[in-house]
C-alpha atoms as a PDB file:
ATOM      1  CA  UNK A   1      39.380 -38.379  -5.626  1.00  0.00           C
ATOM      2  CA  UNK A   2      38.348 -36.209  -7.777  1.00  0.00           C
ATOM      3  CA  UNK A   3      38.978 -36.656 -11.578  1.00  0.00           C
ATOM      4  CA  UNK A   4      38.775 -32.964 -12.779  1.00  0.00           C
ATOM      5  CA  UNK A   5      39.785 -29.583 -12.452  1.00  0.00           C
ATOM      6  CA  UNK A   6      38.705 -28.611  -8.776  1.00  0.00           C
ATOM      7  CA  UNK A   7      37.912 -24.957  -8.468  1.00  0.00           C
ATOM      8  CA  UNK A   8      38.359 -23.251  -5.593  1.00  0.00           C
ATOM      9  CA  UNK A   9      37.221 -19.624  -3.925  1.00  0.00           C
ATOM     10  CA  UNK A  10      39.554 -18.027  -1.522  1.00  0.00           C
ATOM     11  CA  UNK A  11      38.061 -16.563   1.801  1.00  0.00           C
ATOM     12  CA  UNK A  12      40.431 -14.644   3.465  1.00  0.00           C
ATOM     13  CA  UNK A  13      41.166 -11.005   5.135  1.00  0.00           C
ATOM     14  CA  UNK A  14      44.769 -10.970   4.532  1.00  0.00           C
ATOM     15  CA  UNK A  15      46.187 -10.179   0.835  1.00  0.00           C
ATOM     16  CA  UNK A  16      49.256 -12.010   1.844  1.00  0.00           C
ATOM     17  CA  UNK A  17      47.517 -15.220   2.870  1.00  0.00           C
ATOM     18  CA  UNK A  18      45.519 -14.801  -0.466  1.00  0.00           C
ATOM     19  CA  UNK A  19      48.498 -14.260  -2.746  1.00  0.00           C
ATOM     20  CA  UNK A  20      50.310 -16.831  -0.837  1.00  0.00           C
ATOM     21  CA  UNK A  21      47.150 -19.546  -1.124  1.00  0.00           C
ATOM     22  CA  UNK A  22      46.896 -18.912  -4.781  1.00  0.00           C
ATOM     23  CA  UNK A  23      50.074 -19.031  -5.998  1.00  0.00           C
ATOM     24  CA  UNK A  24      50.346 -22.391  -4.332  1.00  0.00           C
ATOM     25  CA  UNK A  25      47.626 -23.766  -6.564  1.00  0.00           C
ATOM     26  CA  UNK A  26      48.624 -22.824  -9.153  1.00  0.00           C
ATOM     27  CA  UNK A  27      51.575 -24.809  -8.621  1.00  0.00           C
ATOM     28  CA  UNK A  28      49.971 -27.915  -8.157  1.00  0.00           C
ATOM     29  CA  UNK A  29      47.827 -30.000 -11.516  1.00  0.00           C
ATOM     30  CA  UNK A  30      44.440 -30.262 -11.134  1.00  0.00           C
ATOM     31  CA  UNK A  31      43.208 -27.081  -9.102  1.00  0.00           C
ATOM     32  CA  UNK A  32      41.922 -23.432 -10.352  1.00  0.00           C
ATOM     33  CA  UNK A  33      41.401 -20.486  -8.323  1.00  0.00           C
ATOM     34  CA  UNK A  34      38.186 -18.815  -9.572  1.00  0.00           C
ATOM     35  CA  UNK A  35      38.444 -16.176  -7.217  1.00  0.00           C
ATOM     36  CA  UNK A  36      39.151 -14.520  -3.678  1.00  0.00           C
ATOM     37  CA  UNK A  37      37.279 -12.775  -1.354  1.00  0.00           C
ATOM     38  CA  UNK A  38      38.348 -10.398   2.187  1.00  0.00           C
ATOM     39  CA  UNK A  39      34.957 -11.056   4.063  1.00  0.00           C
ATOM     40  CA  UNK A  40      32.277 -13.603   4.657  1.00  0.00           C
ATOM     41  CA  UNK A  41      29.717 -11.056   3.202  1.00  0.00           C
ATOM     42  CA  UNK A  42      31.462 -10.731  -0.042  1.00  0.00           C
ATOM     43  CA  UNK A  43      32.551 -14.660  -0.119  1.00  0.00           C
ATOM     44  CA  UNK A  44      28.977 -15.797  -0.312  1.00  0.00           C
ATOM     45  CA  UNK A  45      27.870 -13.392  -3.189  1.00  0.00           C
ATOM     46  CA  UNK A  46      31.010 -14.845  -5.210  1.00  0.00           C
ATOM     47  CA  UNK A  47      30.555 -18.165  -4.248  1.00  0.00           C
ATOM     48  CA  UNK A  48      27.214 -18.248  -4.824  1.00  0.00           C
ATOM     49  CA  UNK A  49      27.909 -16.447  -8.797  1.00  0.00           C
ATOM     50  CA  UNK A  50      31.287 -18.229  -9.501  1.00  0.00           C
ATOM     51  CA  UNK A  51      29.930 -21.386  -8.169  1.00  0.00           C
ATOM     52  CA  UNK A  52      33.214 -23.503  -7.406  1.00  0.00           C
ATOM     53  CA  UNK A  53      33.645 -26.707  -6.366  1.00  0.00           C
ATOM     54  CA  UNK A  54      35.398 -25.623  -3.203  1.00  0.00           C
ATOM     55  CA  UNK A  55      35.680 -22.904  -0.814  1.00  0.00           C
ATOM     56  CA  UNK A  56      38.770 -21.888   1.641  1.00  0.00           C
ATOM     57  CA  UNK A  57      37.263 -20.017   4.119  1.00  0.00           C
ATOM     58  CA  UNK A  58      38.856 -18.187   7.043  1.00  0.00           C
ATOM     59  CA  UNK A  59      36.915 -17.309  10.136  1.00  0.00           C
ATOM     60  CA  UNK A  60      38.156 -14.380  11.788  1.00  0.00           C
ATOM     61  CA  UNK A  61      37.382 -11.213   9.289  1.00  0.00           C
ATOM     62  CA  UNK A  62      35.961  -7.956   9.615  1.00  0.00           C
ATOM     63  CA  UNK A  63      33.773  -8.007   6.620  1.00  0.00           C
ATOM     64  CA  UNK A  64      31.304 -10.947   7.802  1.00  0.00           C
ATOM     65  CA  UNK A  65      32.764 -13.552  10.094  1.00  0.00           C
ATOM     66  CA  UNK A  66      33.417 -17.199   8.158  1.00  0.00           C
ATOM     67  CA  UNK A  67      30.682 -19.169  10.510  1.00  0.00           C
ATOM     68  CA  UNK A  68      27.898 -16.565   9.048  1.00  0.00           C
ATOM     69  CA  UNK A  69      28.823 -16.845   5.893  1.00  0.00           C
ATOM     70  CA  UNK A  70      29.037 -21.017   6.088  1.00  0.00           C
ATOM     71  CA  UNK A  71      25.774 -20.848   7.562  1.00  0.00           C
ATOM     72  CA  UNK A  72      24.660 -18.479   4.602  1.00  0.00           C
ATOM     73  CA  UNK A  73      26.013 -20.631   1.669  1.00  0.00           C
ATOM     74  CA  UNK A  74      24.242 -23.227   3.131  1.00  0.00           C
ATOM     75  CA  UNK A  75      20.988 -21.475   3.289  1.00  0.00           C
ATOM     76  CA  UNK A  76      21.174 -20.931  -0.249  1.00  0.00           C
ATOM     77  CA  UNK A  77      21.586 -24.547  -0.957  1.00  0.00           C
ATOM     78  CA  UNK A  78      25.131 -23.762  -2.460  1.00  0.00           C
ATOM     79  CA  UNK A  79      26.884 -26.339  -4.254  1.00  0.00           C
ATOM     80  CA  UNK A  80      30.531 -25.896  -2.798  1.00  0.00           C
ATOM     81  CA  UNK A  81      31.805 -27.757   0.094  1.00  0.00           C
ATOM     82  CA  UNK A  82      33.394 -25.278   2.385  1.00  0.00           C
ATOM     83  CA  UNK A  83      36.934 -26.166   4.555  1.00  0.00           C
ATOM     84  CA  UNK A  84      37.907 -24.195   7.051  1.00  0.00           C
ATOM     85  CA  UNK A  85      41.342 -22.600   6.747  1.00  0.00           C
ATOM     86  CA  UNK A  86      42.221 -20.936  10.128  1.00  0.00           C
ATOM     87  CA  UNK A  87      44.919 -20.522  12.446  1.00  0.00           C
ATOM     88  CA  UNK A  88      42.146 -20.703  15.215  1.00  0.00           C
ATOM     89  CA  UNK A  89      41.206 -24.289  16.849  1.00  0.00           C
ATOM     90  CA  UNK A  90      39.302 -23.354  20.346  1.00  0.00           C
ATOM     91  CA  UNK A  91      35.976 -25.054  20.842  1.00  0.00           C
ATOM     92  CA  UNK A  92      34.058 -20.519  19.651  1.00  0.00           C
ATOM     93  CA  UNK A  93      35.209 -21.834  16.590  1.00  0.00           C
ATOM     94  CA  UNK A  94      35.711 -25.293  15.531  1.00  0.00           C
ATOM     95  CA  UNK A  95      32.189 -26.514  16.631  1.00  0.00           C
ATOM     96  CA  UNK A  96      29.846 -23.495  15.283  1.00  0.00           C
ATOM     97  CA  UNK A  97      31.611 -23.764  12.169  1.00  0.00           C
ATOM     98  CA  UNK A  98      30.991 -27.985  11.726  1.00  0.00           C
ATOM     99  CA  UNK A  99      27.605 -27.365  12.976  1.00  0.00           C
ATOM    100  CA  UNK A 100      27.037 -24.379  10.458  1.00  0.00           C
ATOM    101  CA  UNK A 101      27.519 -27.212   7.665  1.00  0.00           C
ATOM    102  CA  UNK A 102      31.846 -26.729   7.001  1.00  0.00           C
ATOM    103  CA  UNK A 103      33.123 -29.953   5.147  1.00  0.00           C
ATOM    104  CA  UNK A 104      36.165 -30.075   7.048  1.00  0.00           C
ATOM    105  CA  UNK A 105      38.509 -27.889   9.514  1.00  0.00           C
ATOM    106  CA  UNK A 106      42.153 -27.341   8.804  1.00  0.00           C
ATOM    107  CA  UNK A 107      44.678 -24.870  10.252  1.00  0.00           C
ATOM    108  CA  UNK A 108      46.968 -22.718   8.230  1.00  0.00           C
ATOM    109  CA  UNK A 109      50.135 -24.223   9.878  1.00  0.00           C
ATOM    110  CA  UNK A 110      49.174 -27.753   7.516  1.00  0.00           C
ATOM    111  CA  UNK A 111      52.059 -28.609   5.131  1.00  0.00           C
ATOM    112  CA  UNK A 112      50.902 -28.108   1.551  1.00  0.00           C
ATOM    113  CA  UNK A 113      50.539 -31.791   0.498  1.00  0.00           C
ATOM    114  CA  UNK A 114      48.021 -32.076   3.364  1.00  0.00           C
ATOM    115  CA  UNK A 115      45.851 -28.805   2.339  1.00  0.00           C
ATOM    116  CA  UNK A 116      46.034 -30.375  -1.385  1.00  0.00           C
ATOM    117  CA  UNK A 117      44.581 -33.501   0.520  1.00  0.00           C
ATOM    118  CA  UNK A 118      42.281 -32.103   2.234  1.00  0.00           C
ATOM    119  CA  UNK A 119      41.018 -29.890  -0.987  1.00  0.00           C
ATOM    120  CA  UNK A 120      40.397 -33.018  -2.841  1.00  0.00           C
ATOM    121  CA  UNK A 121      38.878 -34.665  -0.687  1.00  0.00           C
ATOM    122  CA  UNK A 122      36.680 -31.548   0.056  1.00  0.00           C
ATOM    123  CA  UNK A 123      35.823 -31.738  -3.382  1.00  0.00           C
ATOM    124  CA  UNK A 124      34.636 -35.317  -2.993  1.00  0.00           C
ATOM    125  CA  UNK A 125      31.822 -34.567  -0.133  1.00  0.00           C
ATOM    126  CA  UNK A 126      34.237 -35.923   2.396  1.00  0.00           C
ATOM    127  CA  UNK A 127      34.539 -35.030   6.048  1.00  0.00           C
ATOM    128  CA  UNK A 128      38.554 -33.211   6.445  1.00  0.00           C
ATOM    129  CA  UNK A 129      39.510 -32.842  10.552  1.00  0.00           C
ATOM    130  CA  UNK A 130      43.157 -31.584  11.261  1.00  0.00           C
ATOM    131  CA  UNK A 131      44.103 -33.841  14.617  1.00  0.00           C
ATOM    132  CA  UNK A 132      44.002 -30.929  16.637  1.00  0.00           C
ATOM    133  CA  UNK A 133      40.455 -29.836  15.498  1.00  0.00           C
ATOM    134  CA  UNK A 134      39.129 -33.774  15.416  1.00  0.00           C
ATOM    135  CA  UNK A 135      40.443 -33.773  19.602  1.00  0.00           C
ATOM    136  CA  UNK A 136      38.354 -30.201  20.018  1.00  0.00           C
ATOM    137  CA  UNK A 137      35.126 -31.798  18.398  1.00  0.00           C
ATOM    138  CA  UNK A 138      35.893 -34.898  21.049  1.00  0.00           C
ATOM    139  CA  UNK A 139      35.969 -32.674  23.985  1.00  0.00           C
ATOM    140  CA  UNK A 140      32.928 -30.742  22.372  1.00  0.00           C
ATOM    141  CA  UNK A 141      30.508 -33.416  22.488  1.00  0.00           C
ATOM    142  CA  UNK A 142      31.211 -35.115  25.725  1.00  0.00           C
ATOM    143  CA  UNK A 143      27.940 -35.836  27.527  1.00  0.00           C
ATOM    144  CA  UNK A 144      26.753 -37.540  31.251  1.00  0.00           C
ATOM    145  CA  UNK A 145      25.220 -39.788  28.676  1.00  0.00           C
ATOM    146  CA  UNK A 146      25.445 -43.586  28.492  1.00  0.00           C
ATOM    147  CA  UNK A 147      28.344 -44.343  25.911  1.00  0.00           C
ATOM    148  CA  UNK A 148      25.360 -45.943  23.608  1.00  0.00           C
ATOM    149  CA  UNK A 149      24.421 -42.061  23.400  1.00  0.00           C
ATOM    150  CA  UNK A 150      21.988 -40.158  24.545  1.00  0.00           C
ATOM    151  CA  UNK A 151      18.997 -43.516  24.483  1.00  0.00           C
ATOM    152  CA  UNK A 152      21.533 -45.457  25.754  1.00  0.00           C
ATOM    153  CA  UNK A 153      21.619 -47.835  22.589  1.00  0.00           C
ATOM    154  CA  UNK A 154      24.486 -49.001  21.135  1.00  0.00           C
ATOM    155  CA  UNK A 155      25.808 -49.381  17.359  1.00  0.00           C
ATOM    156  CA  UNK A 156      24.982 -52.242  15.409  1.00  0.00           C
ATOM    157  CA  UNK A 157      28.188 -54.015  13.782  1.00  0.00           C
ATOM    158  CA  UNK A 158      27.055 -52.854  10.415  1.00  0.00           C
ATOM    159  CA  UNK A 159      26.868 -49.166  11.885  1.00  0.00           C
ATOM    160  CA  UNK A 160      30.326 -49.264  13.282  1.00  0.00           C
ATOM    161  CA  UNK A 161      31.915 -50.489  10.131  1.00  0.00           C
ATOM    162  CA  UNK A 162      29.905 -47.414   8.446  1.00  0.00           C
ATOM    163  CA  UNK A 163      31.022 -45.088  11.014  1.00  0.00           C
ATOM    164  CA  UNK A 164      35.200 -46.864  10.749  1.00  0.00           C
ATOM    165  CA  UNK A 165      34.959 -45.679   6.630  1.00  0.00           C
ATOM    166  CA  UNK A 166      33.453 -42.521   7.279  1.00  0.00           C
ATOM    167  CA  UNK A 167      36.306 -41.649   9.492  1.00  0.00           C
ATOM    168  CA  UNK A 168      38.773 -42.048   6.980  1.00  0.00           C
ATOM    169  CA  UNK A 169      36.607 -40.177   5.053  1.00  0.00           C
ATOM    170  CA  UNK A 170      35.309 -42.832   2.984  1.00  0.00           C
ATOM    171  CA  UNK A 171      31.959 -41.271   0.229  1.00  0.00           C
ATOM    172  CA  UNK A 172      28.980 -43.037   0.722  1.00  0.00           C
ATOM    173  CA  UNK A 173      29.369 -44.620  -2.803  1.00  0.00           C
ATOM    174  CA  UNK A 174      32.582 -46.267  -2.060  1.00  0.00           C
ATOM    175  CA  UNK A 175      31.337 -47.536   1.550  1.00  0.00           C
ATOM    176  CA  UNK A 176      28.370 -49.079  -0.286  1.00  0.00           C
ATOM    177  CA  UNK A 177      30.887 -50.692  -2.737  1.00  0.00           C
ATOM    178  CA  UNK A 178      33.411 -51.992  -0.076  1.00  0.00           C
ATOM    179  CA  UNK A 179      30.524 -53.331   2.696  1.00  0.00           C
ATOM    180  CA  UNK A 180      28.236 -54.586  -0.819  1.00  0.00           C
ATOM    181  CA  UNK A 181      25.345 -52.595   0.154  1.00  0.00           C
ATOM    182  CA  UNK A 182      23.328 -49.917  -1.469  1.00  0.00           C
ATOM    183  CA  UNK A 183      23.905 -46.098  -1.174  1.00  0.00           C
ATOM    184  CA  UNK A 184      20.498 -46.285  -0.060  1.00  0.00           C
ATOM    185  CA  UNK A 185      21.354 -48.578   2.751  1.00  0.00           C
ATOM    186  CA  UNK A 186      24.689 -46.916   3.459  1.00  0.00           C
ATOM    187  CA  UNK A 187      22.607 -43.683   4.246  1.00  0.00           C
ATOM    188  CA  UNK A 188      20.125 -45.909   6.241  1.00  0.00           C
ATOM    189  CA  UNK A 189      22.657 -46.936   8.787  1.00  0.00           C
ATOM    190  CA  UNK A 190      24.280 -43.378   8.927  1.00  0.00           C
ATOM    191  CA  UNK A 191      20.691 -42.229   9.513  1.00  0.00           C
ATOM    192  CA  UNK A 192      20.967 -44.191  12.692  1.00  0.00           C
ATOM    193  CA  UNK A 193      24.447 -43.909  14.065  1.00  0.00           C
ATOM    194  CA  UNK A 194      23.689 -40.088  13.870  1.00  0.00           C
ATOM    195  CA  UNK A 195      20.228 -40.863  15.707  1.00  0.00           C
ATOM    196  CA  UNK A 196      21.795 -43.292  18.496  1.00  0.00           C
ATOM    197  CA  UNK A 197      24.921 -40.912  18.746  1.00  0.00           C
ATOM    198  CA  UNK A 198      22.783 -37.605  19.534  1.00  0.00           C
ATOM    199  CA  UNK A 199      24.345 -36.132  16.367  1.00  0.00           C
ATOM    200  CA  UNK A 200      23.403 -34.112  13.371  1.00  0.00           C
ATOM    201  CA  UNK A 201      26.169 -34.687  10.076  1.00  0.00           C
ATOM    202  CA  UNK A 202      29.374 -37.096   9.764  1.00  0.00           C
ATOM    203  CA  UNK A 203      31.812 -34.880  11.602  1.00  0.00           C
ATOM    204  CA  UNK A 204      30.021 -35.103  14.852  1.00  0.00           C
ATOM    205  CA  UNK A 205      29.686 -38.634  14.403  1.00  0.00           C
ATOM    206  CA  UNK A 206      32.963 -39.257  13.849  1.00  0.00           C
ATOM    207  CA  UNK A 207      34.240 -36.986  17.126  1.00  0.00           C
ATOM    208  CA  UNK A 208      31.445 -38.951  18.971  1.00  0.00           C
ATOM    209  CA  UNK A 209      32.510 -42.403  17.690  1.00  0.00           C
ATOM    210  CA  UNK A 210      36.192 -41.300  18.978  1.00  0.00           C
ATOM    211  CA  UNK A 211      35.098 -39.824  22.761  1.00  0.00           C
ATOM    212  CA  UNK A 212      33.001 -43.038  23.090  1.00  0.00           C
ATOM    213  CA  UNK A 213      35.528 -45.444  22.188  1.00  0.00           C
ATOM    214  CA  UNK A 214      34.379 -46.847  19.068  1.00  0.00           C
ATOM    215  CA  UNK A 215      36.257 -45.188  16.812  1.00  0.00           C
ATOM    216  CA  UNK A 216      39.637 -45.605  18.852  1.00  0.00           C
ATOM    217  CA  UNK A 217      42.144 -42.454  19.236  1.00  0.00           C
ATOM    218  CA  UNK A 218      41.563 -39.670  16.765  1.00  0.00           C
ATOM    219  CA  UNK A 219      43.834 -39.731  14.208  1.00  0.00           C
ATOM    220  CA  UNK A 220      45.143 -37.651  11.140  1.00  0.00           C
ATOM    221  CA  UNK A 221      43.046 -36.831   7.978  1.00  0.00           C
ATOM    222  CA  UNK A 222      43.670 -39.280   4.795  1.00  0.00           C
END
């Protein structure tokens, strides 16, 4: 968890939400709102000059759709970790949005501890899937494929255990610490889960490691 101030950037179209969103924060130790935006368009310029640690982004908006502007902020190489905040959870918009390099996925109807959860961890580089969303990416990345993925090769024992802790959403430096390996190593292994999975990032690994039975039933966020 994070052990300072985490600053956050609200996306959203809706004053309400907005108003609703920050006062909530500012309710709760250890956050800061540095700012809101209405659109995607306008998001990324003031995420990119306030530069906060996180950034709740809707998806939905007239003024640059959220999977644009994800996909922008990471163009630029920005620094914040991005978590969806939608009332939307069909495969248009849960996939193209962990694909265009989102942290996590959460819908608006999450009680408030669990959105403070999710922030944090967020903050912490770590991968945030509401249940609903986590069975969408499942169904997303079915394949005719052999469950070893799309070689046909299956996960080493060392790779599963990775691929258990990164589930519950476990940092890279703490995996290395509880399995006594390297961070270098730890990104080795990930390297090929996403490889022998047919995957691209930890959140598609994780839905994959679910749908193929490795992972067990999907389950809630940390």
């Amino acid at each position: 968890m994070a052990d300072h101030t985490i600053t956050l950037l609200i996306v959203d179209d809706h004053p309400v939400v907005r108003d609703g969103l920050r006062g909530m924060f500012a309710t709760e130790p250890g956050f800061e709102v540095l700012g809101e935006a209405s659109g995607g368009t306008e998001g990324v310029e003031r995420a990119m000059r306030l530069d906060p640690d996180v950034v709740l982004m809707d998806l939905r908006m007239p003024d640059g759709g959220g999977v644009d502007a994800i996909r922008e902020l990471t163009r630029r190489g920005a620094r914040a970790k991005v978590l969806v905040l939608t009332t939307y959870d069909t495969d248009s918009d849960t996939l193209p949005a962990i694909e265009a390099g989102a942290t996590g996925y959460l819908l608006k109807d999450a009680p408030r501890e669990e959105l403070f959860t999710a922030v944090r961890a967020a903050a912490d580089g770590r991968t945030v899937l509401s249940p609903a969303v986590a069975t969408r990416l499942v169904s997303a990345v079915r394949s005719p494929s052999a469950p070893g993925g799309p070689g046909g090769e299956t996960l080493s024992a060392r790779e599963r255990e990775v691929l258990r802790l990164v589930a519950r959403g476990t940092s890279n430096r703490r995996i290395a610490a509880e399995l006594f390996i390297s961070e270098a190593t730890v990104k080795t292994h990930l390297t090929h889960v996403f490889a022998k999975l047919g995957v691209g990032d930890r959140a598609a690994a994780v839905a994959a490691g679910y749908e193929r039975g490795i992972l067990g039933r999907a389950e809630p966020a940390p």
